[in-house]
C-alpha atoms as a PDB file:
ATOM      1  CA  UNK A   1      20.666  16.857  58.531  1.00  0.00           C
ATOM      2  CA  UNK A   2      22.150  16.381  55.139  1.00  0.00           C
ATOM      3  CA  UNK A   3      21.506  12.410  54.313  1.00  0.00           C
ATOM      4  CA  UNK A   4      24.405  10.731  52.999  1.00  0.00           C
ATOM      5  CA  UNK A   5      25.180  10.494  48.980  1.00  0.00           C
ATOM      6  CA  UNK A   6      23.991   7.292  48.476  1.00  0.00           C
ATOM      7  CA  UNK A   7      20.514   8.239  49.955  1.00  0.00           C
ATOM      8  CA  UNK A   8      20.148  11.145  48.187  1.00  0.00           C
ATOM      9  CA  UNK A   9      17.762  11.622  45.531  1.00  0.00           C
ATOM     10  CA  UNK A  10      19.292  12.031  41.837  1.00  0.00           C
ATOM     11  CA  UNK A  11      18.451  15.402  40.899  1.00  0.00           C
ATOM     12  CA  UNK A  12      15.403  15.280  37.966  1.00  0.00           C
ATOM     13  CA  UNK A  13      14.587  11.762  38.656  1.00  0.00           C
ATOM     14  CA  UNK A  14      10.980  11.571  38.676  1.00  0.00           C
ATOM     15  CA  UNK A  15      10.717   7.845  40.249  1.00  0.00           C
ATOM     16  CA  UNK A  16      13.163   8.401  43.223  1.00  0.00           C
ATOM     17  CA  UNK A  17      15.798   6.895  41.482  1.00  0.00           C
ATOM     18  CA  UNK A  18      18.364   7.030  44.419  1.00  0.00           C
ATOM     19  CA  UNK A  19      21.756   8.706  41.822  1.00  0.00           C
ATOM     20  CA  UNK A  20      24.102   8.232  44.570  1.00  0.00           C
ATOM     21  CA  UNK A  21      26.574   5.442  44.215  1.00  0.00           C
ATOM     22  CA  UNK A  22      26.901   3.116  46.397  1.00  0.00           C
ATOM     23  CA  UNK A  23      28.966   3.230  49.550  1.00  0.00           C
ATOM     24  CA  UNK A  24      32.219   1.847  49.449  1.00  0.00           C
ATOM     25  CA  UNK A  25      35.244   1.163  51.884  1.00  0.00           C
ATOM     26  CA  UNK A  26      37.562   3.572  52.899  1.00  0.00           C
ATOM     27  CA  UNK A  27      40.195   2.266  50.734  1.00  0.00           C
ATOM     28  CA  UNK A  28      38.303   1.475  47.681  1.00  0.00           C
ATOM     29  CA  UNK A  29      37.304  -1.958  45.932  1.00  0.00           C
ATOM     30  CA  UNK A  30      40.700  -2.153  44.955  1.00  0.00           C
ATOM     31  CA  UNK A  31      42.972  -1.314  48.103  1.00  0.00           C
ATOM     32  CA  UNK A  32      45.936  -0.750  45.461  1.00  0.00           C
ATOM     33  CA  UNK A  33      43.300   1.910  44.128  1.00  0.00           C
ATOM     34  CA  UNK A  34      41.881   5.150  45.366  1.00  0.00           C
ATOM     35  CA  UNK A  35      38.268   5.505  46.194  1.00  0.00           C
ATOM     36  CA  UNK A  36      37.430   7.864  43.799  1.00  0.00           C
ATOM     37  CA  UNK A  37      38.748   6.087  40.825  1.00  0.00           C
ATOM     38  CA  UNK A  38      36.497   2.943  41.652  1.00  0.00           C
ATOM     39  CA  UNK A  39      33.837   6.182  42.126  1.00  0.00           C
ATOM     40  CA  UNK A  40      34.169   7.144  38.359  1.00  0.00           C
ATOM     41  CA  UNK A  41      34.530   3.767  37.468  1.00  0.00           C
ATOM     42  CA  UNK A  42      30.833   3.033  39.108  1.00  0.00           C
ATOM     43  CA  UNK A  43      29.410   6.616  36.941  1.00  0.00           C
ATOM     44  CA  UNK A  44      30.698   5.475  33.632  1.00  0.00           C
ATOM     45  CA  UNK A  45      28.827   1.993  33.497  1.00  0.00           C
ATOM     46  CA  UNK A  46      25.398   4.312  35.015  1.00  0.00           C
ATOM     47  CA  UNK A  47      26.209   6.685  32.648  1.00  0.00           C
ATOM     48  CA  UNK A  48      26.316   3.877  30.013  1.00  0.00           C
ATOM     49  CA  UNK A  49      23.089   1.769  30.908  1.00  0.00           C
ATOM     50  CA  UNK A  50      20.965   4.952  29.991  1.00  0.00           C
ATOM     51  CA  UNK A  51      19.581   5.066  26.209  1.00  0.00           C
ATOM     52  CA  UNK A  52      21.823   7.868  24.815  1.00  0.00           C
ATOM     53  CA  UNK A  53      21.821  10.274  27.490  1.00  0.00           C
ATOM     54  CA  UNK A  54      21.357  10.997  31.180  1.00  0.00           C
ATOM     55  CA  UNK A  55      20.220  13.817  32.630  1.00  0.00           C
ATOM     56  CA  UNK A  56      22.008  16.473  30.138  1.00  0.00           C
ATOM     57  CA  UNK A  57      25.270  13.933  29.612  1.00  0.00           C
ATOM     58  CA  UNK A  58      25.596  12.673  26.468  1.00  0.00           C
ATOM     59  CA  UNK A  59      27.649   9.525  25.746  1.00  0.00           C
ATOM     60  CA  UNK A  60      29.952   9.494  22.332  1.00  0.00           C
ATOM     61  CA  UNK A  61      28.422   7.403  19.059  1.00  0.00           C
ATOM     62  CA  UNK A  62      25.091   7.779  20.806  1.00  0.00           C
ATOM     63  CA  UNK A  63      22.634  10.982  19.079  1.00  0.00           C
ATOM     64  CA  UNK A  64      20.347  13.136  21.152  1.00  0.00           C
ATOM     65  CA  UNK A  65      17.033  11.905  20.237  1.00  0.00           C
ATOM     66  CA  UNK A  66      14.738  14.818  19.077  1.00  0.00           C
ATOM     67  CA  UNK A  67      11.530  14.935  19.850  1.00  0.00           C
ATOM     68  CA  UNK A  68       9.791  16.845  17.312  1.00  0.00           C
ATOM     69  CA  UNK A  69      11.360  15.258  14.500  1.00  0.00           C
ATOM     70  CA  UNK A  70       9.136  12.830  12.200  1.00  0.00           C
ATOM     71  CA  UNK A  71       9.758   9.344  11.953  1.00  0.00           C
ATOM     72  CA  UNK A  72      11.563   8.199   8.667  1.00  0.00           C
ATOM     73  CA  UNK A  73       9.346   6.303   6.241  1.00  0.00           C
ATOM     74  CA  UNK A  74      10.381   2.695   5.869  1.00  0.00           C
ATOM     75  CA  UNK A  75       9.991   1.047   2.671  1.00  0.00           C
ATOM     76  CA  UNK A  76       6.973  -1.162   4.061  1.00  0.00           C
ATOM     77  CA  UNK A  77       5.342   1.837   4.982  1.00  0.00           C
ATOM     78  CA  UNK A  78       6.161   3.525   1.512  1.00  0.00           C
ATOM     79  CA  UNK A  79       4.537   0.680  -0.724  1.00  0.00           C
ATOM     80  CA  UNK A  80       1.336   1.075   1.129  1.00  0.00           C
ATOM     81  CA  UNK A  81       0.846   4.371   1.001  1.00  0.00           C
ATOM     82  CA  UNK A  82       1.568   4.765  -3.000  1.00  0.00           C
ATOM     83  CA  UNK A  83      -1.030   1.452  -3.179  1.00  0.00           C
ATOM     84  CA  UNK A  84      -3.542   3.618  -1.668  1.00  0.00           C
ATOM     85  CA  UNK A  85      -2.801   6.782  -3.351  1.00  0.00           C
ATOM     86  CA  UNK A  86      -2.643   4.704  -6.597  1.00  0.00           C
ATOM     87  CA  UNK A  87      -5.788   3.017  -6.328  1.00  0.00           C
ATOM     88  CA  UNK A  88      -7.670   6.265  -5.113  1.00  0.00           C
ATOM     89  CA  UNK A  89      -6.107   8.123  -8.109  1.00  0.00           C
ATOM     90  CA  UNK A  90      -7.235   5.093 -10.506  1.00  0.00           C
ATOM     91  CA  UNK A  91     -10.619   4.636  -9.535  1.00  0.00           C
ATOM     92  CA  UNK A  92     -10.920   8.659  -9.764  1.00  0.00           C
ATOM     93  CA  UNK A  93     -12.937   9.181 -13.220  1.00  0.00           C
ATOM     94  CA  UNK A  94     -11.257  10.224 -16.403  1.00  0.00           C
ATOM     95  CA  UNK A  95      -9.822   9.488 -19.798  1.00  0.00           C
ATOM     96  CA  UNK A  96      -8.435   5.744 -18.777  1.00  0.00           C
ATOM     97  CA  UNK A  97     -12.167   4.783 -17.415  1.00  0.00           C
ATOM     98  CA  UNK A  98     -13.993   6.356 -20.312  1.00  0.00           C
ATOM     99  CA  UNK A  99     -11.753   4.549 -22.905  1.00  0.00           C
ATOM    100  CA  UNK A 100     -11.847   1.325 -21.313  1.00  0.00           C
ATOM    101  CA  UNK A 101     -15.815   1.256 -20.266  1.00  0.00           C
ATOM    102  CA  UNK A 102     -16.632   2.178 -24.313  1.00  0.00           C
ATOM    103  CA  UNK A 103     -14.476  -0.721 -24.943  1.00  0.00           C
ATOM    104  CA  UNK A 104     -16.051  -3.038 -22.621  1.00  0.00           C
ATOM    105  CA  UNK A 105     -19.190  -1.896 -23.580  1.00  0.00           C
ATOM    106  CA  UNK A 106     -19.237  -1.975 -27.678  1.00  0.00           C
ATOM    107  CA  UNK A 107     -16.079  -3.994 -28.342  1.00  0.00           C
ATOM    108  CA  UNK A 108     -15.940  -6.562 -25.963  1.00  0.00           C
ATOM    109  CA  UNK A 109     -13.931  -7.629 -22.712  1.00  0.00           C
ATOM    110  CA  UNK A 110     -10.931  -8.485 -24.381  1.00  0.00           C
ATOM    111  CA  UNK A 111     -10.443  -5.782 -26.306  1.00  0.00           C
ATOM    112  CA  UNK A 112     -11.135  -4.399 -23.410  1.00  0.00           C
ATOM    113  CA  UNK A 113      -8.542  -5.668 -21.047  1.00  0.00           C
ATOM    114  CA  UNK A 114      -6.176  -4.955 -24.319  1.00  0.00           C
ATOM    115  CA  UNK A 115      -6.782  -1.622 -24.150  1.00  0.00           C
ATOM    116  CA  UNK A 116      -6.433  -1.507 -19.975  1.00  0.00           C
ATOM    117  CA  UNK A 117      -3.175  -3.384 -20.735  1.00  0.00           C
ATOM    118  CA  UNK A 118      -1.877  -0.595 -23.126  1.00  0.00           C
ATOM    119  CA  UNK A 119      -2.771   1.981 -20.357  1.00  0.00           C
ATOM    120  CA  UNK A 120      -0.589   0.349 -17.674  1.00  0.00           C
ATOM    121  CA  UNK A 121       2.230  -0.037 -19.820  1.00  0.00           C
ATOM    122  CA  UNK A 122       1.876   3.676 -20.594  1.00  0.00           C
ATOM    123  CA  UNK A 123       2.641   4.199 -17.129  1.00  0.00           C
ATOM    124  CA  UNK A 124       5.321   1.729 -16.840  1.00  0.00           C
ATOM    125  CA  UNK A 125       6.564   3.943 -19.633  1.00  0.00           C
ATOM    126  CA  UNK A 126       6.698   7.254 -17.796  1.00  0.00           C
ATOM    127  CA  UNK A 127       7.524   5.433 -14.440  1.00  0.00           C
ATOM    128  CA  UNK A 128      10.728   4.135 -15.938  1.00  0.00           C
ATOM    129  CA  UNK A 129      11.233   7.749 -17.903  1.00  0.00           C
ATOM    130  CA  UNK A 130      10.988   9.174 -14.161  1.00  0.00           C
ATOM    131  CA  UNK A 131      13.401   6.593 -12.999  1.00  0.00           C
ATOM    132  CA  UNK A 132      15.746   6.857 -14.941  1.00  0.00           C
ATOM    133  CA  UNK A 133      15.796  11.070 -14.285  1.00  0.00           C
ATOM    134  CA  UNK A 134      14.611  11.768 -18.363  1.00  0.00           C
ATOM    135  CA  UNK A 135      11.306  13.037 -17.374  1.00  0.00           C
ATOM    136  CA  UNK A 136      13.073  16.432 -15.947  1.00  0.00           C
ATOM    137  CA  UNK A 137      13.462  17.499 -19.196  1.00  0.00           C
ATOM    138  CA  UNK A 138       9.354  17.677 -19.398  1.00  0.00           C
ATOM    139  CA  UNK A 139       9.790  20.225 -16.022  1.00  0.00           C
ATOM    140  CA  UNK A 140      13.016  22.634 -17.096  1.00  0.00           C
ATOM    141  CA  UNK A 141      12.144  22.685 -21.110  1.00  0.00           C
ATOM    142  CA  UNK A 142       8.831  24.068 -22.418  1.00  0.00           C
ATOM    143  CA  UNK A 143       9.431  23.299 -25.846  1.00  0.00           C
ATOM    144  CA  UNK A 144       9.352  19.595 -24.635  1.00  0.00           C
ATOM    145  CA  UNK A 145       6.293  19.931 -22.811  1.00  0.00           C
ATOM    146  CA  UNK A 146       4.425  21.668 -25.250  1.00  0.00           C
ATOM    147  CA  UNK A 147       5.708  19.409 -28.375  1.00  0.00           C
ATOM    148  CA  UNK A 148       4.210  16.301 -26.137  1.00  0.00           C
ATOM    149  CA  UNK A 149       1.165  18.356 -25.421  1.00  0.00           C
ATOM    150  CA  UNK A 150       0.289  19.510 -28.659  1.00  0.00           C
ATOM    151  CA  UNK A 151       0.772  15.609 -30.255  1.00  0.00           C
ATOM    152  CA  UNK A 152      -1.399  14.014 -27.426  1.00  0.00           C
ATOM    153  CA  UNK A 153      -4.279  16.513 -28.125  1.00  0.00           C
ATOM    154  CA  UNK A 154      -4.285  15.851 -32.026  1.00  0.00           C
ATOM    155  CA  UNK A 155      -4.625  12.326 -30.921  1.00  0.00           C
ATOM    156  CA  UNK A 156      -7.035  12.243 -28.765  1.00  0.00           C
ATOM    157  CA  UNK A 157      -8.845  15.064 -31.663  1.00  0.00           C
ATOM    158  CA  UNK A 158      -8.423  11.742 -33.577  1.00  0.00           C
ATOM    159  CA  UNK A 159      -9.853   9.557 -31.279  1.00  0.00           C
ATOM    160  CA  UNK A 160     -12.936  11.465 -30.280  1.00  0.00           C
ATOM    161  CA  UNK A 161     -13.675  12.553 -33.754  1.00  0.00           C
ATOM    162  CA  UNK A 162     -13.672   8.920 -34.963  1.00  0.00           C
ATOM    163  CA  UNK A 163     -16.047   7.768 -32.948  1.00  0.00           C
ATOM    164  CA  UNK A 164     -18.530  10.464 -33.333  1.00  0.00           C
ATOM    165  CA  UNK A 165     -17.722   9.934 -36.904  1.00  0.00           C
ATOM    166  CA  UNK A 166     -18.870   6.191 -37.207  1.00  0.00           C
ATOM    167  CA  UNK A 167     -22.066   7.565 -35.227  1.00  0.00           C
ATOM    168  CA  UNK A 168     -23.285   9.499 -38.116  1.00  0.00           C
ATOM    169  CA  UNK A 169     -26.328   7.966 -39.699  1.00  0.00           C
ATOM    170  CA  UNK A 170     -26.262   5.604 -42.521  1.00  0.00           C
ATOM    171  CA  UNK A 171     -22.345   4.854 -41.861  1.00  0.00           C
ATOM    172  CA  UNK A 172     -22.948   1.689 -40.839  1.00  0.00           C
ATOM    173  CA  UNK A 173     -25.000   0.301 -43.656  1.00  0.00           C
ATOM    174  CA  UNK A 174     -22.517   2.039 -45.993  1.00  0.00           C
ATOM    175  CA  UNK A 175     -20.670  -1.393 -46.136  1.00  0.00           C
ATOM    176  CA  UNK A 176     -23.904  -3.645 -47.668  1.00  0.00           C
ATOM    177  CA  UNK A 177     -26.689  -1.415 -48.386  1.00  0.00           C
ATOM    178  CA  UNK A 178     -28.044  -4.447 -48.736  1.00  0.00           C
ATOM    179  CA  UNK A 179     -27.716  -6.211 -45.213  1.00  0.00           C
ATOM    180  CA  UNK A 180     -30.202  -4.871 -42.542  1.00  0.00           C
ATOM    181  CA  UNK A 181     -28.505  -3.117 -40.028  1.00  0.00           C
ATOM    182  CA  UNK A 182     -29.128  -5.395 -36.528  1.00  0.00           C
ATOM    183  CA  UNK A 183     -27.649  -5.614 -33.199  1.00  0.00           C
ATOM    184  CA  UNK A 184     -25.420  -8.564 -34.204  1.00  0.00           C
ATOM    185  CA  UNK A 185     -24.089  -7.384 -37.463  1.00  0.00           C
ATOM    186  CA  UNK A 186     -23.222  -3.548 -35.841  1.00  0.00           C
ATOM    187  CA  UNK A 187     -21.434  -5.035 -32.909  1.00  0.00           C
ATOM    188  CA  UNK A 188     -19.713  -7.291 -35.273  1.00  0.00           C
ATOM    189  CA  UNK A 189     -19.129  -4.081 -38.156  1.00  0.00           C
ATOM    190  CA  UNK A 190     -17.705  -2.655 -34.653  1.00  0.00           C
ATOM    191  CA  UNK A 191     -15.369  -5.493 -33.177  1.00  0.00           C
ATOM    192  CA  UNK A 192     -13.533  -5.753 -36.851  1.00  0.00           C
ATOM    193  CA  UNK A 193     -12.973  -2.312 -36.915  1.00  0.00           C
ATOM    194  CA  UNK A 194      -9.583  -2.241 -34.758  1.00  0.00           C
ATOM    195  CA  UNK A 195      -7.945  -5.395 -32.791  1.00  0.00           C
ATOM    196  CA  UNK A 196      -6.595  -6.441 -29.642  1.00  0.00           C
ATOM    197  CA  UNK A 197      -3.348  -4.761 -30.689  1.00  0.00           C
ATOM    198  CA  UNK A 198      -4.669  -1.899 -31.708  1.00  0.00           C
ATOM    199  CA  UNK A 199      -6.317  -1.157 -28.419  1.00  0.00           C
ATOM    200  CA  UNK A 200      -3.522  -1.678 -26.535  1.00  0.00           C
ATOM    201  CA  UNK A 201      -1.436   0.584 -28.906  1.00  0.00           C
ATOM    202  CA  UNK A 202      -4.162   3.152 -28.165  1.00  0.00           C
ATOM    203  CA  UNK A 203      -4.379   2.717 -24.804  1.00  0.00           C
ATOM    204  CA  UNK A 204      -0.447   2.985 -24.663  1.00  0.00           C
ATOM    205  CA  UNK A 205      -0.610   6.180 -26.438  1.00  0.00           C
ATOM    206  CA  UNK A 206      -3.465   7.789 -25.010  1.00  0.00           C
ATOM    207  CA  UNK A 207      -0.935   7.699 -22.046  1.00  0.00           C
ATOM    208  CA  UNK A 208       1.935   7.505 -23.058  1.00  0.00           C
ATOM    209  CA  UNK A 209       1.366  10.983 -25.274  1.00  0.00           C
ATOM    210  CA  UNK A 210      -0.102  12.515 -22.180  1.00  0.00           C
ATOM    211  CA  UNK A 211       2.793  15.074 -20.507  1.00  0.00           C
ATOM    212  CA  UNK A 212      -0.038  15.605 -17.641  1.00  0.00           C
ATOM    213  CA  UNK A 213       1.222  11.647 -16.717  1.00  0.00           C
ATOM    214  CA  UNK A 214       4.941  12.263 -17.004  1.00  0.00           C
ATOM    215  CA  UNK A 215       4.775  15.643 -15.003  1.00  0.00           C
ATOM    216  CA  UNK A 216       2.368  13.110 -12.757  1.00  0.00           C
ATOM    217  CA  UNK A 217       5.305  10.801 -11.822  1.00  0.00           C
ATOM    218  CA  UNK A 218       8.108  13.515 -11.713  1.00  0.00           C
ATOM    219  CA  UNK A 219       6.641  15.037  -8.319  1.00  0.00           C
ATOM    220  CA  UNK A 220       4.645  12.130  -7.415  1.00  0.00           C
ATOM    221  CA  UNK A 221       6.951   9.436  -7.514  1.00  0.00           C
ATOM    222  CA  UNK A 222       9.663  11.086  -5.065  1.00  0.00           C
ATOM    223  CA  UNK A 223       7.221  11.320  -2.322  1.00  0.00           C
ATOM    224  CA  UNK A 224       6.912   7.640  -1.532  1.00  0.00           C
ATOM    225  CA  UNK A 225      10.770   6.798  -2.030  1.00  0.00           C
ATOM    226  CA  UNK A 226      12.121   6.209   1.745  1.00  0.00           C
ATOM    227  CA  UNK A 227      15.620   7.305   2.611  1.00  0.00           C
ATOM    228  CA  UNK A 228      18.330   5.165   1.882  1.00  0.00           C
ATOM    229  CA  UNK A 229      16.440   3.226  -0.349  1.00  0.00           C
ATOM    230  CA  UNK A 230      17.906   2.696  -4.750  1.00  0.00           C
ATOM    231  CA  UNK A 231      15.942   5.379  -5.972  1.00  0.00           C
ATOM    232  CA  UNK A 232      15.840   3.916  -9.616  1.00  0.00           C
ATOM    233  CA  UNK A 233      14.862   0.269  -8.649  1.00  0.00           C
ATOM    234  CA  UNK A 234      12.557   1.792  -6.178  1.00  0.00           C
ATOM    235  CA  UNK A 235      11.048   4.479  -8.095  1.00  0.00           C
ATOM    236  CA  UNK A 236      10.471   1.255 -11.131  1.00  0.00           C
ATOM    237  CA  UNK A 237       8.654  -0.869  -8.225  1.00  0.00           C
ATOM    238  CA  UNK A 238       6.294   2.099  -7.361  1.00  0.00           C
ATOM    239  CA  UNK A 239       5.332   2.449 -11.234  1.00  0.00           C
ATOM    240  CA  UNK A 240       4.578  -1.633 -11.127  1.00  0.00           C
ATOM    241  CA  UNK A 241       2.487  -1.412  -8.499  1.00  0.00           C
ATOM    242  CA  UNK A 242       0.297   1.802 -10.058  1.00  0.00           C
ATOM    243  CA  UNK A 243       0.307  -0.847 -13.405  1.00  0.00           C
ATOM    244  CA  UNK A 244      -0.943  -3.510 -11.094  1.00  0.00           C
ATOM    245  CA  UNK A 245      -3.597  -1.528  -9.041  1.00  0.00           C
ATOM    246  CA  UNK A 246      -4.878  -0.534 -12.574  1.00  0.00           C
ATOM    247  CA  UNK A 247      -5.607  -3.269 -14.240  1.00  0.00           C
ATOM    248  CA  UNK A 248      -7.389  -4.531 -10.801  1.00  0.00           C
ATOM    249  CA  UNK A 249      -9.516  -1.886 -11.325  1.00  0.00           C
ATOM    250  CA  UNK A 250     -10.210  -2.338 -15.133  1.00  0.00           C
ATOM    251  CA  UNK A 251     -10.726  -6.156 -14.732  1.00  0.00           C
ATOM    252  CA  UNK A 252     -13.564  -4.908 -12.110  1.00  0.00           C
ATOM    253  CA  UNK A 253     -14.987  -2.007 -14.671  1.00  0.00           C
ATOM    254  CA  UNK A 254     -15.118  -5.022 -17.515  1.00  0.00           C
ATOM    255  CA  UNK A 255     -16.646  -7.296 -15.451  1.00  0.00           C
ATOM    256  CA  UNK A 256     -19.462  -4.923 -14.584  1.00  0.00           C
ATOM    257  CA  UNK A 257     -20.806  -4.354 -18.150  1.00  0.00           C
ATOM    258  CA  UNK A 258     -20.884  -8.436 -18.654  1.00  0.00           C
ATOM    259  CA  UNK A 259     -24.712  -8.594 -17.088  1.00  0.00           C
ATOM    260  CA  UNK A 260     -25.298  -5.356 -19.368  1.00  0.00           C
ATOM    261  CA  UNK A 261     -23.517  -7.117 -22.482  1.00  0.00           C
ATOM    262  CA  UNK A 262     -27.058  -7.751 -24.429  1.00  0.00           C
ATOM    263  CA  UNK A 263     -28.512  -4.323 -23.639  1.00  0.00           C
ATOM    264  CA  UNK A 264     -25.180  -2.407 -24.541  1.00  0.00           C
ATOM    265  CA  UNK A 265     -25.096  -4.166 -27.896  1.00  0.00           C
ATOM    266  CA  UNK A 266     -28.211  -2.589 -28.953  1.00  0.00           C
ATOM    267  CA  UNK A 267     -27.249  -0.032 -32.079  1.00  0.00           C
ATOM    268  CA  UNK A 268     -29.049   2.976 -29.918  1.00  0.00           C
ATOM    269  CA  UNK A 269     -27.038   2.357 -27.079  1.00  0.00           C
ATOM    270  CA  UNK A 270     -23.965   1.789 -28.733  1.00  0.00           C
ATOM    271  CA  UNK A 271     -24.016   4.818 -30.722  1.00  0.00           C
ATOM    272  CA  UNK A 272     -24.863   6.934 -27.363  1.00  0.00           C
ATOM    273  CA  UNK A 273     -21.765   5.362 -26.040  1.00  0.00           C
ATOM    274  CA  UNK A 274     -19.479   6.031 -28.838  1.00  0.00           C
ATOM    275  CA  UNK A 275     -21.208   9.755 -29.109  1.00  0.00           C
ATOM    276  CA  UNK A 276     -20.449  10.196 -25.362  1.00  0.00           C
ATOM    277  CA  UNK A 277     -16.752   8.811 -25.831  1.00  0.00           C
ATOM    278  CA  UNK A 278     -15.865  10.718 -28.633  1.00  0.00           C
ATOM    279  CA  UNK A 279     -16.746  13.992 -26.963  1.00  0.00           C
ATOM    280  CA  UNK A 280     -14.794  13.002 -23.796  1.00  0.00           C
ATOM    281  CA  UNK A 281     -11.892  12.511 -25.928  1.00  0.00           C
ATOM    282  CA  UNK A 282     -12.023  16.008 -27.791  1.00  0.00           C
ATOM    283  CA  UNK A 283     -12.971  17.902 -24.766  1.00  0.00           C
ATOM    284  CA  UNK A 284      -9.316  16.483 -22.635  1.00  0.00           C
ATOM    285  CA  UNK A 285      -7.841  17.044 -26.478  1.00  0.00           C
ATOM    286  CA  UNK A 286      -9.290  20.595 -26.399  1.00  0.00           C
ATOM    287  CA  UNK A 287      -7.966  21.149 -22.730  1.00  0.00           C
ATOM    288  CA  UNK A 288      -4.624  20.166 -23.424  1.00  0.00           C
ATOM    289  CA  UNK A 289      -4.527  22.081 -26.475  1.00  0.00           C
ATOM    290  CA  UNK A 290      -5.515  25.244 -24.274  1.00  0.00           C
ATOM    291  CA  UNK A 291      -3.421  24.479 -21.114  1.00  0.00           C
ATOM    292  CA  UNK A 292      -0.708  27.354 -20.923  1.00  0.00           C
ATOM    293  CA  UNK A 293       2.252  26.027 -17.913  1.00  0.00           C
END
């Protein structure tokens, strides 16, 4: 025997949910009304307490949900993933750490920090270039790209080849051949060779020259920016936080060498330092003068 609608099972329910509607007089809730219409009545409001679709039937103004497709990024989500691409990326060894550990090391923590300063604002530099949709010009135009290249490896040529320079001997007792050469008075011939400002201007540069960074924030930038979200004011809060997670970090590498600071003021060490700087410094020069796009 057949049972009755409302008994019947609603086909593809998988909890029994009983589809049928429920049984009704003869003559309808309304008796000025047919039965069925209070019947379709009844099927719209079901219809309409399911989330978006029931059983195949899909309501207007509510989208098919699909499955497979990944869940959109919000801008919560967004910031802390770039934080901990950023801070894997800083802490990751290269030009930046060399410069400011040297620093640290022979100059002194402020000069130090200066110079971590001037690197961070380098890439506030080429995060606001990206931002603003300039630093394109660095992916369609190789003239651009190679101009940039070719000036950041003469500078860093600079760079490295001072430094190995002021290791040669006898250079520092050029200035008072009559002043023993000691710890104190080579650390000293050192810290008055360039200031604060000039180690953040070469920090600043030794970034801010760099096309490697610009092309960096071009396709890494885009990535992390959520749908819907202002791409420029989004793309310059991404390039604060890589400033900020940087300078973290070099706070951390100058507060290593402080216990060291006596030992790393000895002339030997210092000169094996700046020896060891300079030729990090021409060797990226020399690989950015060689790198062919």
């Amino acid at each position: 025997m057949i049972p009755p609608a409302a008994a019947r099972p609603y086909p593809g329910s998988p909890d029994g949910f009983t589809g049928g509607l429920p049984k009704m007089p003869a003559g309808g809730c309304n008796p000025a009304r047919p039965a069925d219409a209070d019947r379709t009545g009844f099927l719209v409001l079901w219809l309409s307490s399911a989330p978006g679709h029931r059983d195949g039937v899909t309501l207007p103004g509510r989208p098919t949900p699909t499955p497979n497709s990944p869940p959109e990024m919000t801008p919560t989500a967004a910031l802390l993933a770039f934080t901990l691409a950023a801070a894997i990326l800083t802490i990751t060894p290269g030009l930046d750490n060399a410069l400011v550990l040297r620093t640290a090391a022979v100059e002194g923590a402020r000069r130090a920090l200066m110079a971590g300063l001037g690197i961070s604002a380098g890439c506030l530099l080429w995060g606001a270039i990206a931002a603003f949709g300039l630093g394109s010009l660095l992916a369609v135009s190789t003239f651009a790209y190679d101009t940039l290249r070719i000036c950041a490896a003469i500078y860093l040529f600079y760079l490295g080849i001072k430094l190995l320079w002021s290791t040669l001997p006898g250079r520092k007792a050029a200035a008072d051949p009559a002043r023993p050469v000691t710890a104190a008075t080579a650390t000293a011939a050192a810290r008055h060779g360039t200031t604060g400002t000039g180690w953040f201007l070469r920090g600043c540069l030794t970034n801010a020259l760099n096309p490697k960074v610009g092309v960096f924030y071009i396709t890494f930038l885009p990535q992390f920016i959520p749908a819907g979200a202002d791409v420029l004011r989004f793309s310059l809060l991404l390039a604060v936080v890589h400033a900020i997670v940087g300078m973290l970090w070099f706070v951390l590498l100058v507060a290593a060498t402080r216990p060291l600071a006596r030992w790393l003021s000895r002339p030997a060490v210092t000169r094996g330092l700046d020896r060891v700087t300079g030729a990090v410094f021409i060797a990226f020069g020399l690989r950015l003068a060689l790198e062919k796009r």
